[in-house]
PDB file of N, CA and C in Angstrom:
ATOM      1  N   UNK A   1     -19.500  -8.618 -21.451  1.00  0.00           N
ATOM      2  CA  UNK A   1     -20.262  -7.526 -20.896  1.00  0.00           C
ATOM      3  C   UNK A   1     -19.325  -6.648 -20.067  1.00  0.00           C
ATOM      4  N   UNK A   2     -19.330  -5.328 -20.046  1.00  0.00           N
ATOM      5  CA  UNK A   2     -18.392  -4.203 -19.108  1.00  0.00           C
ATOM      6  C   UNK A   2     -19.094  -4.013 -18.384  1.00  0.00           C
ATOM      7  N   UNK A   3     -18.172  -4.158 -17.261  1.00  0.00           N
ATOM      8  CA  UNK A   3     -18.706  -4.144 -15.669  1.00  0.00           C
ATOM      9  C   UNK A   3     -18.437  -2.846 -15.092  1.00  0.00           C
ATOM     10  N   UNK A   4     -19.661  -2.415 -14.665  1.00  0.00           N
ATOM     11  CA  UNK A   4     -19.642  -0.851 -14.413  1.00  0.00           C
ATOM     12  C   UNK A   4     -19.129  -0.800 -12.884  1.00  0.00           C
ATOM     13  N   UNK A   5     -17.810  -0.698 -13.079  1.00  0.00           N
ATOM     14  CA  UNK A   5     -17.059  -0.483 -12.375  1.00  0.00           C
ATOM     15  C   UNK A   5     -17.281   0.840 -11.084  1.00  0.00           C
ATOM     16  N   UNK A   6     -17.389   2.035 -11.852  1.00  0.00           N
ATOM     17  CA  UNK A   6     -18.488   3.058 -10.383  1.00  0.00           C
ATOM     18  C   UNK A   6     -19.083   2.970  -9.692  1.00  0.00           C
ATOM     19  N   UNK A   7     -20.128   1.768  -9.968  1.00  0.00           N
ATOM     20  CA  UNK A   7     -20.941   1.649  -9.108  1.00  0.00           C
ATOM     21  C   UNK A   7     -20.216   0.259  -7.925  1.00  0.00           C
ATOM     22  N   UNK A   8     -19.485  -0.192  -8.342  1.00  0.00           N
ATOM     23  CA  UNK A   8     -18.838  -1.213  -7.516  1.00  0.00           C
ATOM     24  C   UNK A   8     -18.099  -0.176  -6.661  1.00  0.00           C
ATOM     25  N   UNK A   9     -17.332   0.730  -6.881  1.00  0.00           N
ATOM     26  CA  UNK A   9     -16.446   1.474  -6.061  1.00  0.00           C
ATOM     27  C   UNK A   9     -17.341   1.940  -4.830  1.00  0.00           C
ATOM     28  N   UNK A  10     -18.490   2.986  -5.540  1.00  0.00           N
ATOM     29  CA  UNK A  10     -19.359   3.327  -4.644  1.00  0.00           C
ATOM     30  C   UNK A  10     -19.515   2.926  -3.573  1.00  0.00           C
ATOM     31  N   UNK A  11     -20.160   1.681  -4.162  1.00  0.00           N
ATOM     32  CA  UNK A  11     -20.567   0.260  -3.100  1.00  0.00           C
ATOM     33  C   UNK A  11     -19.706   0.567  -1.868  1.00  0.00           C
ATOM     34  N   UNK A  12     -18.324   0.350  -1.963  1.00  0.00           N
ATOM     35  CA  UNK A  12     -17.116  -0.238  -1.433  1.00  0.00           C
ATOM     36  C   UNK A  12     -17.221   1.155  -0.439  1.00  0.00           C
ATOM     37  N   UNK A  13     -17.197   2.379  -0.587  1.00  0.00           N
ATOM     38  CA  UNK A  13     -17.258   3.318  -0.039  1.00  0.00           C
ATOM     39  C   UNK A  13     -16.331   4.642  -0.678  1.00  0.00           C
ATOM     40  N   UNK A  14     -15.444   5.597  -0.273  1.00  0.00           N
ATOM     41  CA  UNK A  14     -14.625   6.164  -0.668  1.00  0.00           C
ATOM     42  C   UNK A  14     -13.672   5.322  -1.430  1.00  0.00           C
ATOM     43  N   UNK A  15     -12.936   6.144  -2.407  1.00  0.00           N
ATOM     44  CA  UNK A  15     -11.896   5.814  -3.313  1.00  0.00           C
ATOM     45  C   UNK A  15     -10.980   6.461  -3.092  1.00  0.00           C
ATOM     46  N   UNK A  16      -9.475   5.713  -2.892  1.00  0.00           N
ATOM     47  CA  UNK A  16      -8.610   6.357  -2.599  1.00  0.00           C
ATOM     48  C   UNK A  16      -7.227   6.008  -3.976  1.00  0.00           C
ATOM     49  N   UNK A  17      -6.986   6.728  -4.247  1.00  0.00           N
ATOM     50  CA  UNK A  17      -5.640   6.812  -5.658  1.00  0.00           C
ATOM     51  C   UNK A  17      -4.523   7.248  -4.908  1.00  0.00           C
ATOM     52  N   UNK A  18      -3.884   5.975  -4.587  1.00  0.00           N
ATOM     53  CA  UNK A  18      -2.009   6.312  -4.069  1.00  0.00           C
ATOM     54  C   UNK A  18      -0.973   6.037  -4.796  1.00  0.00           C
ATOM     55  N   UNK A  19      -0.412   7.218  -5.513  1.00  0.00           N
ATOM     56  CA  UNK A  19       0.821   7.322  -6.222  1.00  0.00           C
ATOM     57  C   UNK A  19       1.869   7.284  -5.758  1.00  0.00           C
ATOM     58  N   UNK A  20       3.164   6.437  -5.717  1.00  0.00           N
ATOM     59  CA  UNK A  20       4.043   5.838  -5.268  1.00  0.00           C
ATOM     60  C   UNK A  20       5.105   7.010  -5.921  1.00  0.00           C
ATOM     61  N   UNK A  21       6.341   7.165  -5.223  1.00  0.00           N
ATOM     62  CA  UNK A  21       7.282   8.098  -5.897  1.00  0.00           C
ATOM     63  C   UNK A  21       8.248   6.834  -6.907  1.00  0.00           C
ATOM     64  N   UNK A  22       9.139   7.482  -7.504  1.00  0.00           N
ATOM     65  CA  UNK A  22       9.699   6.958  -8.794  1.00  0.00           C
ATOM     66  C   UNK A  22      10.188   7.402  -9.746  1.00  0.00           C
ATOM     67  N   UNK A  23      10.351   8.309  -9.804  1.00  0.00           N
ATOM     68  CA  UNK A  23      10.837   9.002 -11.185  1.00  0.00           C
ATOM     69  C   UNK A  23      10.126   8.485 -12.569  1.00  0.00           C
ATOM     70  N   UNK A  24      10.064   7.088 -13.145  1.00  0.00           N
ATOM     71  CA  UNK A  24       9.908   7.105 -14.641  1.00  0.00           C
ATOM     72  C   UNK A  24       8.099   6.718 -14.176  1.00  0.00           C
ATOM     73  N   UNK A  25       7.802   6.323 -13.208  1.00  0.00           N
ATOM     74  CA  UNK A  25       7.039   5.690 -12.498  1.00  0.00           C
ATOM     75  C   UNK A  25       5.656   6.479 -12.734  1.00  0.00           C
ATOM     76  N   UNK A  26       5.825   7.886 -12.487  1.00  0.00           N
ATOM     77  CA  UNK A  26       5.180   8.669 -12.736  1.00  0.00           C
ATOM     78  C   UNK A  26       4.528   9.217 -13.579  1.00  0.00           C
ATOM     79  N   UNK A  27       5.568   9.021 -14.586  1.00  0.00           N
ATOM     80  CA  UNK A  27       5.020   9.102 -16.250  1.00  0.00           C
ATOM     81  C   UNK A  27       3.483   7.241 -16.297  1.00  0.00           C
ATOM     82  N   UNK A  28       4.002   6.313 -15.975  1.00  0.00           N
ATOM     83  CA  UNK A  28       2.713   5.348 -15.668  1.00  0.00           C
ATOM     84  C   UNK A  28       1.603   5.568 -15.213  1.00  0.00           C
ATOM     85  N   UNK A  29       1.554   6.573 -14.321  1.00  0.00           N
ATOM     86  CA  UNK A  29       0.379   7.214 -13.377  1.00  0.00           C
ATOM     87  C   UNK A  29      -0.430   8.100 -14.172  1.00  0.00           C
ATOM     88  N   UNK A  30       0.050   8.166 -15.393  1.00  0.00           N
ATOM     89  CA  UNK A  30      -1.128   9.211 -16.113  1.00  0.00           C
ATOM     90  C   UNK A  30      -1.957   7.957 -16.998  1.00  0.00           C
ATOM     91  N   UNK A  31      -1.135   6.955 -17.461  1.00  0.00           N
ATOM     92  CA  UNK A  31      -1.740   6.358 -18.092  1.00  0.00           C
ATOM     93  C   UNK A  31      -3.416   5.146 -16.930  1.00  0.00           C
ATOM     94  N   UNK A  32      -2.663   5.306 -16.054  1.00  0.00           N
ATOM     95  CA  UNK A  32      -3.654   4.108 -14.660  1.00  0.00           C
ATOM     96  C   UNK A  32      -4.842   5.435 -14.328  1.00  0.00           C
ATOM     97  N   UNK A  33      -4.623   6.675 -14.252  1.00  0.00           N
ATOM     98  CA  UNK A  33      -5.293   7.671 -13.877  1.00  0.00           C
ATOM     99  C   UNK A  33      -6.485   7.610 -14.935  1.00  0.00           C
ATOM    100  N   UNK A  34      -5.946   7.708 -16.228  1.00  0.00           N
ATOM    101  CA  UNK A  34      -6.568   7.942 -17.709  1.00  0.00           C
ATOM    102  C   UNK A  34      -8.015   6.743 -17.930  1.00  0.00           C
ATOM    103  N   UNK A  35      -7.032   5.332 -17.493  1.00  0.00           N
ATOM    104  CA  UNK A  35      -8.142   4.254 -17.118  1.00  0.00           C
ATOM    105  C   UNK A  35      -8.758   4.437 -16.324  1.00  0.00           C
ATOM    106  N   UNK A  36      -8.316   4.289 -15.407  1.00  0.00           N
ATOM    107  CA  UNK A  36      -9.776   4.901 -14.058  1.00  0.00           C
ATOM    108  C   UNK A  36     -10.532   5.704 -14.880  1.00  0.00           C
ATOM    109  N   UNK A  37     -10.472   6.986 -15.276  1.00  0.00           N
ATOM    110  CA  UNK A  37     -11.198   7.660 -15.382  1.00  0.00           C
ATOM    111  C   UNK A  37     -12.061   7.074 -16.582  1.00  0.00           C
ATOM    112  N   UNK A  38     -11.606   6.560 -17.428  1.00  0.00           N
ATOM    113  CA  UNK A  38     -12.751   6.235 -18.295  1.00  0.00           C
ATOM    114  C   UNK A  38     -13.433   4.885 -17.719  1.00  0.00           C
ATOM    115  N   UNK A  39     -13.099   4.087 -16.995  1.00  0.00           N
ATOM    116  CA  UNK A  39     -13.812   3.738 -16.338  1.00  0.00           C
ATOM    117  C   UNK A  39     -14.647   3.965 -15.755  1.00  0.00           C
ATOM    118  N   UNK A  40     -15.084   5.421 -15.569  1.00  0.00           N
ATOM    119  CA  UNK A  40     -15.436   6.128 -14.390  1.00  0.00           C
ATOM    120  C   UNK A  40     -15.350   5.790 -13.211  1.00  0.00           C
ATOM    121  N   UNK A  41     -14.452   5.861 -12.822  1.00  0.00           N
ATOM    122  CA  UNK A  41     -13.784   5.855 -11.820  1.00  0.00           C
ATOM    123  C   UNK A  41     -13.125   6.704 -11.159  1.00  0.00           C
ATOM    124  N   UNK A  42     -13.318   7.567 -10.259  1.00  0.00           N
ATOM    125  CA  UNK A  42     -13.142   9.302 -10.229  1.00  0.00           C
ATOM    126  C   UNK A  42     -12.934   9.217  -8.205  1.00  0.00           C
ATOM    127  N   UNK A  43     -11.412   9.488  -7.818  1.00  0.00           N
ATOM    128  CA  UNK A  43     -10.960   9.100  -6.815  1.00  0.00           C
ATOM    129  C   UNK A  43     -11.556  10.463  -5.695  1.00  0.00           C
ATOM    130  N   UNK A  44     -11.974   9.870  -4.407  1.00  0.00           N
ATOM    131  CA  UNK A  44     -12.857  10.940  -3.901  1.00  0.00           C
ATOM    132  C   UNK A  44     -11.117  11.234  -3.042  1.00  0.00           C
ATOM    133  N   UNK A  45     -10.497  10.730  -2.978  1.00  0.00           N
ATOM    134  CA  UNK A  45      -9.208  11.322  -2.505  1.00  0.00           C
ATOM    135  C   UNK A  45      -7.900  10.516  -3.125  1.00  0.00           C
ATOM    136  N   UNK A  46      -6.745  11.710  -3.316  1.00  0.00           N
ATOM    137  CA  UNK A  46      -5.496  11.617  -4.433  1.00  0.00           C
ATOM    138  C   UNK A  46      -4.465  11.957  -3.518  1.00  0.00           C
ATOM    139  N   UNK A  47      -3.543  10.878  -2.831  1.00  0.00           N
ATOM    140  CA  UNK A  47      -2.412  11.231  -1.937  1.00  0.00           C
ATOM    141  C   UNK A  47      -1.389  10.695  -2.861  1.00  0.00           C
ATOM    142  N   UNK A  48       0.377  10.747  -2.590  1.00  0.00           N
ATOM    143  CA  UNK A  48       1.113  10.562  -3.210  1.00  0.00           C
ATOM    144  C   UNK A  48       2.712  10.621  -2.992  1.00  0.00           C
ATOM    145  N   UNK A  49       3.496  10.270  -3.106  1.00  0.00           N
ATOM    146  CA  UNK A  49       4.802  10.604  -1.998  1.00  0.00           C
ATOM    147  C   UNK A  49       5.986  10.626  -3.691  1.00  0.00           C
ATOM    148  N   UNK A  50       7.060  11.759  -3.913  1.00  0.00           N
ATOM    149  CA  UNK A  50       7.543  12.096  -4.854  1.00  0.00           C
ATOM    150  C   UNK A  50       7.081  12.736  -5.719  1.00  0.00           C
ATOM    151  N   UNK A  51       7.194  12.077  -7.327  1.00  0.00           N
ATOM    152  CA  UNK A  51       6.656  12.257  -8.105  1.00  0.00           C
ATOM    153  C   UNK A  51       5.238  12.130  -8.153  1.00  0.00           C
ATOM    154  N   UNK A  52       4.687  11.213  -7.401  1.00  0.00           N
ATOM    155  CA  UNK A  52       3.254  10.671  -7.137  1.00  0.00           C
ATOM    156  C   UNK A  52       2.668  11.721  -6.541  1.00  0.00           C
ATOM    157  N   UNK A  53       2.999  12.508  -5.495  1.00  0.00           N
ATOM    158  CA  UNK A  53       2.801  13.902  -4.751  1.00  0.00           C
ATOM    159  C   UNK A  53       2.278  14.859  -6.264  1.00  0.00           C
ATOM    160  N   UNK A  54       3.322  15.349  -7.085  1.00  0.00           N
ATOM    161  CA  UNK A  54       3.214  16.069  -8.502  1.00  0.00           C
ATOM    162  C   UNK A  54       1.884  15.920  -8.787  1.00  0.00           C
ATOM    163  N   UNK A  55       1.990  14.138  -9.575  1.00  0.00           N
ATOM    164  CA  UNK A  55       0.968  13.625  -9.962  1.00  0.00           C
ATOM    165  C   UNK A  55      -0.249  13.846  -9.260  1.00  0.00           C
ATOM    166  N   UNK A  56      -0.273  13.658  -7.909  1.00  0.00           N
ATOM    167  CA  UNK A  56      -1.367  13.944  -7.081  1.00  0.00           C
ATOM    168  C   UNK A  56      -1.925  15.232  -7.260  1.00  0.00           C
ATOM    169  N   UNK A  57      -1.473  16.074  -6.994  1.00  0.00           N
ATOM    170  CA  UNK A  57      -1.502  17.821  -7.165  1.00  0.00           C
ATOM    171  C   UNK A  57      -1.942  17.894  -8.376  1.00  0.00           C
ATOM    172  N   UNK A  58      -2.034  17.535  -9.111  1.00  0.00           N
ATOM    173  CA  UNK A  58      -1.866  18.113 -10.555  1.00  0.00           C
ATOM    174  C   UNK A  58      -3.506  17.137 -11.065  1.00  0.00           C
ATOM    175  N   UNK A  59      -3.428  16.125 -10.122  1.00  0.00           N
ATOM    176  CA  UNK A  59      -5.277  15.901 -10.266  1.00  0.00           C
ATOM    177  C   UNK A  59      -5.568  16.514  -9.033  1.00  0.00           C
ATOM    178  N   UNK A  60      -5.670  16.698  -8.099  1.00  0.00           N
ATOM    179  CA  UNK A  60      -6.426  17.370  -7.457  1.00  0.00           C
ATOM    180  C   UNK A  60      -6.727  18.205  -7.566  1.00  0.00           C
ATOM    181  N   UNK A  61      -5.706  19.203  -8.113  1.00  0.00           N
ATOM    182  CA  UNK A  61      -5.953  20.712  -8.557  1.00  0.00           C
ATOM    183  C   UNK A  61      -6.347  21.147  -9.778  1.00  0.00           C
ATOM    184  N   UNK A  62      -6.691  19.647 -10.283  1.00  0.00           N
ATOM    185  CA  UNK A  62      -7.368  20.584 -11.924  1.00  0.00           C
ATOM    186  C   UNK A  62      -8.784  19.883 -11.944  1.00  0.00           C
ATOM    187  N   UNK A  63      -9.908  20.946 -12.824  1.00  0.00           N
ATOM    188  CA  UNK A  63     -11.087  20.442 -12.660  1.00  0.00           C
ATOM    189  C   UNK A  63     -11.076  19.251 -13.487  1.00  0.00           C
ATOM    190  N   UNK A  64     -12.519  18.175 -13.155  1.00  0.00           N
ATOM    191  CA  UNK A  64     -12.486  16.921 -13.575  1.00  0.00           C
ATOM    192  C   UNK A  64     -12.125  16.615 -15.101  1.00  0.00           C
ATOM    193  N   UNK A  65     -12.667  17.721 -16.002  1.00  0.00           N
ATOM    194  CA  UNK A  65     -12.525  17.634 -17.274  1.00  0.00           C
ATOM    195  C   UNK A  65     -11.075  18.237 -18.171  1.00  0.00           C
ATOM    196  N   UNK A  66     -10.335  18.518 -17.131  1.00  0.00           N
ATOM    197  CA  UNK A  66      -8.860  19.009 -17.280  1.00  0.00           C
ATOM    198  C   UNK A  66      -7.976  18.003 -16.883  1.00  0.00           C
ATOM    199  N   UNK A  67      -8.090  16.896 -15.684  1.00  0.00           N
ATOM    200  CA  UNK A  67      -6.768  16.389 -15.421  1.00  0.00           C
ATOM    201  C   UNK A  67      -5.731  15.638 -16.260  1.00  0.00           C
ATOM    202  N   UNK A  68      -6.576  15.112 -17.258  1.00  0.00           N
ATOM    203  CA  UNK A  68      -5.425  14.083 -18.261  1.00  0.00           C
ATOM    204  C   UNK A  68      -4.669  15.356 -19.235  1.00  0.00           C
ATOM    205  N   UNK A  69      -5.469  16.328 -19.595  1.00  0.00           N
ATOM    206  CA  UNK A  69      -4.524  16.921 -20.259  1.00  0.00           C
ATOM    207  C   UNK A  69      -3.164  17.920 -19.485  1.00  0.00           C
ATOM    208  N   UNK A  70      -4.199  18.243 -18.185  1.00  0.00           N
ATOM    209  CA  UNK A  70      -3.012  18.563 -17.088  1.00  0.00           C
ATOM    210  C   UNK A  70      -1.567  17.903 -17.235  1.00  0.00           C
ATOM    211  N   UNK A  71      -2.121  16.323 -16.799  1.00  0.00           N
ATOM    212  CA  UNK A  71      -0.737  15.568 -16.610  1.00  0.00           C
ATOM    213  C   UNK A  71       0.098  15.516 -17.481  1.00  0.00           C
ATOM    214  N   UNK A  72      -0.899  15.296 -18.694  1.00  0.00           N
ATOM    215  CA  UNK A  72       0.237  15.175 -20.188  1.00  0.00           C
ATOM    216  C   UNK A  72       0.984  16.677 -20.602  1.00  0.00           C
ATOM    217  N   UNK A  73       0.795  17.536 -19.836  1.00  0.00           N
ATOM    218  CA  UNK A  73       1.408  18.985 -20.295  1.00  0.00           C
ATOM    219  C   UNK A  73       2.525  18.630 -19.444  1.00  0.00           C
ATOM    220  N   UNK A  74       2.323  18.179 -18.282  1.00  0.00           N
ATOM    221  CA  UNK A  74       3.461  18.361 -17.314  1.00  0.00           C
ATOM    222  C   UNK A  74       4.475  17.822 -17.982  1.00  0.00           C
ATOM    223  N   UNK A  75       4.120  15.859 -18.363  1.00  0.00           N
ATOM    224  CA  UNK A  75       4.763  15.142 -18.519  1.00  0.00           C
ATOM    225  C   UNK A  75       5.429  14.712 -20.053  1.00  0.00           C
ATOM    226  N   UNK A  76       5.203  16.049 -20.679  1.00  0.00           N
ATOM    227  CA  UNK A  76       5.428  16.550 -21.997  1.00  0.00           C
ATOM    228  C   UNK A  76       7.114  17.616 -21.908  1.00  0.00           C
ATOM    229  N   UNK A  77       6.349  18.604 -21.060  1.00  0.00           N
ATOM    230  CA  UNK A  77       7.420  19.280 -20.108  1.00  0.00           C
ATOM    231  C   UNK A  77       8.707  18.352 -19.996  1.00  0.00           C
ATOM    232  N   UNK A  78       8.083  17.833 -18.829  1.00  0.00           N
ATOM    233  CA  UNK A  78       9.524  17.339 -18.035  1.00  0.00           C
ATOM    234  C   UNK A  78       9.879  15.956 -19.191  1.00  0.00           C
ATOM    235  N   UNK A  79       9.732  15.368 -19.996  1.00  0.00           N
ATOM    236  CA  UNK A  79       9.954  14.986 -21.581  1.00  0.00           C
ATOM    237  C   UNK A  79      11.149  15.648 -22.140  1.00  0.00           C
ATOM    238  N   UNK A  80      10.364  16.870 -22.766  1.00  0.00           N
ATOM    239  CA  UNK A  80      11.630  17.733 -22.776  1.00  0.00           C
ATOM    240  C   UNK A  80      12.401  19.104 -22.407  1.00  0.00           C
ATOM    241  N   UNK A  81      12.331  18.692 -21.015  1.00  0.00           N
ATOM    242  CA  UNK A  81      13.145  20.029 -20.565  1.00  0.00           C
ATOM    243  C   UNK A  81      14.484  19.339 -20.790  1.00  0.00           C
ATOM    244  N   UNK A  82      15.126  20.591 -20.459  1.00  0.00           N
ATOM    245  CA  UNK A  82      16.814  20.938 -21.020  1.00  0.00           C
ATOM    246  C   UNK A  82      17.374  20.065 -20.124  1.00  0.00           C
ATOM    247  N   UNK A  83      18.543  19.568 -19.968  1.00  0.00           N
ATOM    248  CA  UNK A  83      19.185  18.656 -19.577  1.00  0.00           C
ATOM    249  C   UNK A  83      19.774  19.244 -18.574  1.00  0.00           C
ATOM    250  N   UNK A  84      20.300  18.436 -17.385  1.00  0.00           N
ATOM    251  CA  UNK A  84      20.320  19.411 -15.850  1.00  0.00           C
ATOM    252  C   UNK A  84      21.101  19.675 -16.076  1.00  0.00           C
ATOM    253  N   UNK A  85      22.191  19.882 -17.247  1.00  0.00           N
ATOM    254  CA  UNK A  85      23.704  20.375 -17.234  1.00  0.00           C
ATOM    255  C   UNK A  85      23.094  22.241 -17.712  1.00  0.00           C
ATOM    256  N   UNK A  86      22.259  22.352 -18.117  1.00  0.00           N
ATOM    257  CA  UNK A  86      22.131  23.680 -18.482  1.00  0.00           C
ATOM    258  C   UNK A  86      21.581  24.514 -17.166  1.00  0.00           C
ATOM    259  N   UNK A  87      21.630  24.027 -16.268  1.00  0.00           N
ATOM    260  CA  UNK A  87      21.120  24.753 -14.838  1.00  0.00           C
ATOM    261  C   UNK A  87      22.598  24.863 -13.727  1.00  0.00           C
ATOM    262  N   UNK A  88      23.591  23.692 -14.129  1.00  0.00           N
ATOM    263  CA  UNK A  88      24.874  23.446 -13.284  1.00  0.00           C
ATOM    264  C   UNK A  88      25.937  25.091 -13.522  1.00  0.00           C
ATOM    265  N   UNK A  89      26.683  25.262 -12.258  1.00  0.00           N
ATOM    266  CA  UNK A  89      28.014  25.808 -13.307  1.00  0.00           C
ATOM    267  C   UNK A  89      28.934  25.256 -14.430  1.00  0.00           C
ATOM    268  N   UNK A  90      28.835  25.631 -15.280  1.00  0.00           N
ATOM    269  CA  UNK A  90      30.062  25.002 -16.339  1.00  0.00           C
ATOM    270  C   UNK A  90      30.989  24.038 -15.998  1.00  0.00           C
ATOM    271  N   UNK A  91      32.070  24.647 -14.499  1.00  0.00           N
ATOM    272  CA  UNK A  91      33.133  23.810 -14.366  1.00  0.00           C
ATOM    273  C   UNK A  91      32.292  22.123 -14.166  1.00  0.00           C
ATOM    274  N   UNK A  92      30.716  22.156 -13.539  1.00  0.00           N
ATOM    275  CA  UNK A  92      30.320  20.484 -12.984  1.00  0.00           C
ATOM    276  C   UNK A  92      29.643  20.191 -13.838  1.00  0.00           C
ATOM    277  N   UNK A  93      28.993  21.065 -14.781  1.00  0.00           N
ATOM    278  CA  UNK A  93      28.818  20.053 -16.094  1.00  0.00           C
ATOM    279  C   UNK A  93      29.678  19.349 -16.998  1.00  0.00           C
ATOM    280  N   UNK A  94      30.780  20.346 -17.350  1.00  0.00           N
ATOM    281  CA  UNK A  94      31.952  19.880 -17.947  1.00  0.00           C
ATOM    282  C   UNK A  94      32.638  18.489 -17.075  1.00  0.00           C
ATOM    283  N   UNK A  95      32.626  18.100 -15.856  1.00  0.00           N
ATOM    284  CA  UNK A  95      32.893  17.195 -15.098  1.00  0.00           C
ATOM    285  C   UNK A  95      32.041  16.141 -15.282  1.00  0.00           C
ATOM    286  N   UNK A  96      30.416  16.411 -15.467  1.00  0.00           N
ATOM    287  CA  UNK A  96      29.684  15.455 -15.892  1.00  0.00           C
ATOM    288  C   UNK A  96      29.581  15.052 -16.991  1.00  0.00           C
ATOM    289  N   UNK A  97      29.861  16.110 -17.877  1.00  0.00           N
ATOM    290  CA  UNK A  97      30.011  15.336 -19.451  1.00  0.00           C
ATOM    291  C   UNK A  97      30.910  14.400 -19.851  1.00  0.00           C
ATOM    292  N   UNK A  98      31.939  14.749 -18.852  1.00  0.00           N
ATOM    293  CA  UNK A  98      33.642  14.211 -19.293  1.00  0.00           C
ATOM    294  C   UNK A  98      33.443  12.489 -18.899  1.00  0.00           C
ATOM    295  N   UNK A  99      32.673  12.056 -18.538  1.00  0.00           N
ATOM    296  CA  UNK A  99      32.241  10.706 -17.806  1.00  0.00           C
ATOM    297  C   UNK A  99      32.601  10.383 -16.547  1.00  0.00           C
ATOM    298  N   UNK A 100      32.602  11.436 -15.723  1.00  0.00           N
ATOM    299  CA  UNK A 100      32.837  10.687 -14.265  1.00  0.00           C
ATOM    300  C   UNK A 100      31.759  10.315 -13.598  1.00  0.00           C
ATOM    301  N   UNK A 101      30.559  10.851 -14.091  1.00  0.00           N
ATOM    302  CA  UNK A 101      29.702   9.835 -13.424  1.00  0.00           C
ATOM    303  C   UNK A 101      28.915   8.966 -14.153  1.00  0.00           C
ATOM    304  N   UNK A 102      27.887   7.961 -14.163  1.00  0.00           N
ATOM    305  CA  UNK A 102      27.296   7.021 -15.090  1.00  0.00           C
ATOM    306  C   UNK A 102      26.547   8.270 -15.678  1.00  0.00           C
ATOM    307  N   UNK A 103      26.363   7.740 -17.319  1.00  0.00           N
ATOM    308  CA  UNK A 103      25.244   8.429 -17.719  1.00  0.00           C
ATOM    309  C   UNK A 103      23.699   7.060 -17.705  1.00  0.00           C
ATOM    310  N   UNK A 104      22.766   7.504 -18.507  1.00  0.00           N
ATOM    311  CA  UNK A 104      21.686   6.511 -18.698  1.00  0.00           C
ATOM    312  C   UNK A 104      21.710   6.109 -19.517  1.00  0.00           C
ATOM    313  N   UNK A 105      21.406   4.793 -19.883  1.00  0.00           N
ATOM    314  CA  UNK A 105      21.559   3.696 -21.086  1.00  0.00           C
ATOM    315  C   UNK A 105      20.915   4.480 -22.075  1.00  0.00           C
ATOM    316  N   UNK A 106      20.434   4.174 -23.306  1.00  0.00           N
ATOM    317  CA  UNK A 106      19.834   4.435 -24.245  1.00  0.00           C
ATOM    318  C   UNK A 106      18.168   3.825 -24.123  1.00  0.00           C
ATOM    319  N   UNK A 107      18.224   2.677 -23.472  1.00  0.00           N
ATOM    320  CA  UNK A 107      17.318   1.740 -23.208  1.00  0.00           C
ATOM    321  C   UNK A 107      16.374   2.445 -22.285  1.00  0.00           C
ATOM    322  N   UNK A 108      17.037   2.785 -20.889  1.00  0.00           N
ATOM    323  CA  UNK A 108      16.132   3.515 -19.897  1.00  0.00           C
ATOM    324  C   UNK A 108      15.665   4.719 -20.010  1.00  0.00           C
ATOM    325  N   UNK A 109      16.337   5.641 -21.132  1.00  0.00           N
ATOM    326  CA  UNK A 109      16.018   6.575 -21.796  1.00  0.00           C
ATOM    327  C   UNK A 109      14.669   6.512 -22.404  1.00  0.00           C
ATOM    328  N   UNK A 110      14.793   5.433 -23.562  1.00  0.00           N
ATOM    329  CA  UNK A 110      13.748   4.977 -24.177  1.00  0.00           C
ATOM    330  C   UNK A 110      12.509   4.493 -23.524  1.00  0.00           C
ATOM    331  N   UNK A 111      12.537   3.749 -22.467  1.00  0.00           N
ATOM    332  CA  UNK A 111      11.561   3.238 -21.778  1.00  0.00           C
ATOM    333  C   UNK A 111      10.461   4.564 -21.228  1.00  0.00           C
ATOM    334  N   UNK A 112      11.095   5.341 -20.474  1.00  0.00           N
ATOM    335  CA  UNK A 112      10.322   6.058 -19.637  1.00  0.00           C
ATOM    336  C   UNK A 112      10.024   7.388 -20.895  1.00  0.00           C
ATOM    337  N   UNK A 113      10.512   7.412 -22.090  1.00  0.00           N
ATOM    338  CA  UNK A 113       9.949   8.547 -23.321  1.00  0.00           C
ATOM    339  C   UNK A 113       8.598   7.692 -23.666  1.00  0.00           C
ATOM    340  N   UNK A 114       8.380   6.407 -23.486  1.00  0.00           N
ATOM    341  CA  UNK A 114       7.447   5.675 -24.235  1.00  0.00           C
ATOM    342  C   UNK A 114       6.322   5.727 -23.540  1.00  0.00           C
ATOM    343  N   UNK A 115       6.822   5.910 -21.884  1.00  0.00           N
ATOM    344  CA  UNK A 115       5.813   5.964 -21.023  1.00  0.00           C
ATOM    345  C   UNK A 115       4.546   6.662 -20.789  1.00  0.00           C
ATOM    346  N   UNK A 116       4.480   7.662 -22.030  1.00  0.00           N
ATOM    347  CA  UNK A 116       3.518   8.444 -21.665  1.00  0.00           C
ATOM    348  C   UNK A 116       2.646   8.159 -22.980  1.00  0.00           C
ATOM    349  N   UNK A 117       1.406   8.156 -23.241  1.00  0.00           N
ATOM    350  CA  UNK A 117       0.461   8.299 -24.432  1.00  0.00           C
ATOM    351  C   UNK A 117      -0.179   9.395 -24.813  1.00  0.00           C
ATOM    352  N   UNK A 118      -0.003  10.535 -24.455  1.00  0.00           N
ATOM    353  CA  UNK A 118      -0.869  11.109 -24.361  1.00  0.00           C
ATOM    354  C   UNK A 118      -0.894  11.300 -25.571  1.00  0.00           C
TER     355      UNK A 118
END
């Protein structure tokens, strides 16, 4: 049997949704948001620190029947925006390409592309 979860929240009083910062972390927060909500589960307040802040904003500020596709535009976006070497001057991208600093595995790459369903 599914346990109607809304009305338990109710019960409990206000609902509060705190998004943690993180970088890949964030891309997770659409999918926990997505459950809640079909749960019905619908947060009477959305705080957030980083990326979780974004995330926060981006439900708070869109109406109820907009936020999942909100997030997944964002997190579609930042998916694939251009790589921060196309925003650097030349001479410190060329410095970053050349390997002086770590790049990201292939793996952690992969992980946080998977992260999203939308």
């Amino acid at each position: 049997m599914k346990r109607d979860l809304s009305q338990e929240m109710k019960a409990l009083g206000q609902t509060v949704l705190v998004l943690q910062g993180g970088g890949a972390l964030g891309a997770y927060q659409v999918g926990v948001y997505e459950a809640l909500s079909e749960a019905g589960v619908e947060p009477d307040w959305v705080v957030g620190t980083s990326i979780g802040a974004i995330n926060a904003g981006l439900i708070a500020g869109s109406p109820k029947g907009e936020r999942i596709d909100r997030l997944c535009e964002f997190w579609r976006r930042v998916e694939h925006a251009p790589a921060l070497g196309n925003y650097l001057p030349p001479w410190l991208a060329a410095s970053l390409s050349s390997g002086l600093t770590p790049k990201p595995s292939p793996s952690a790459t992969a992980s946080t592309a998977t992260a999203i369903a939308c």
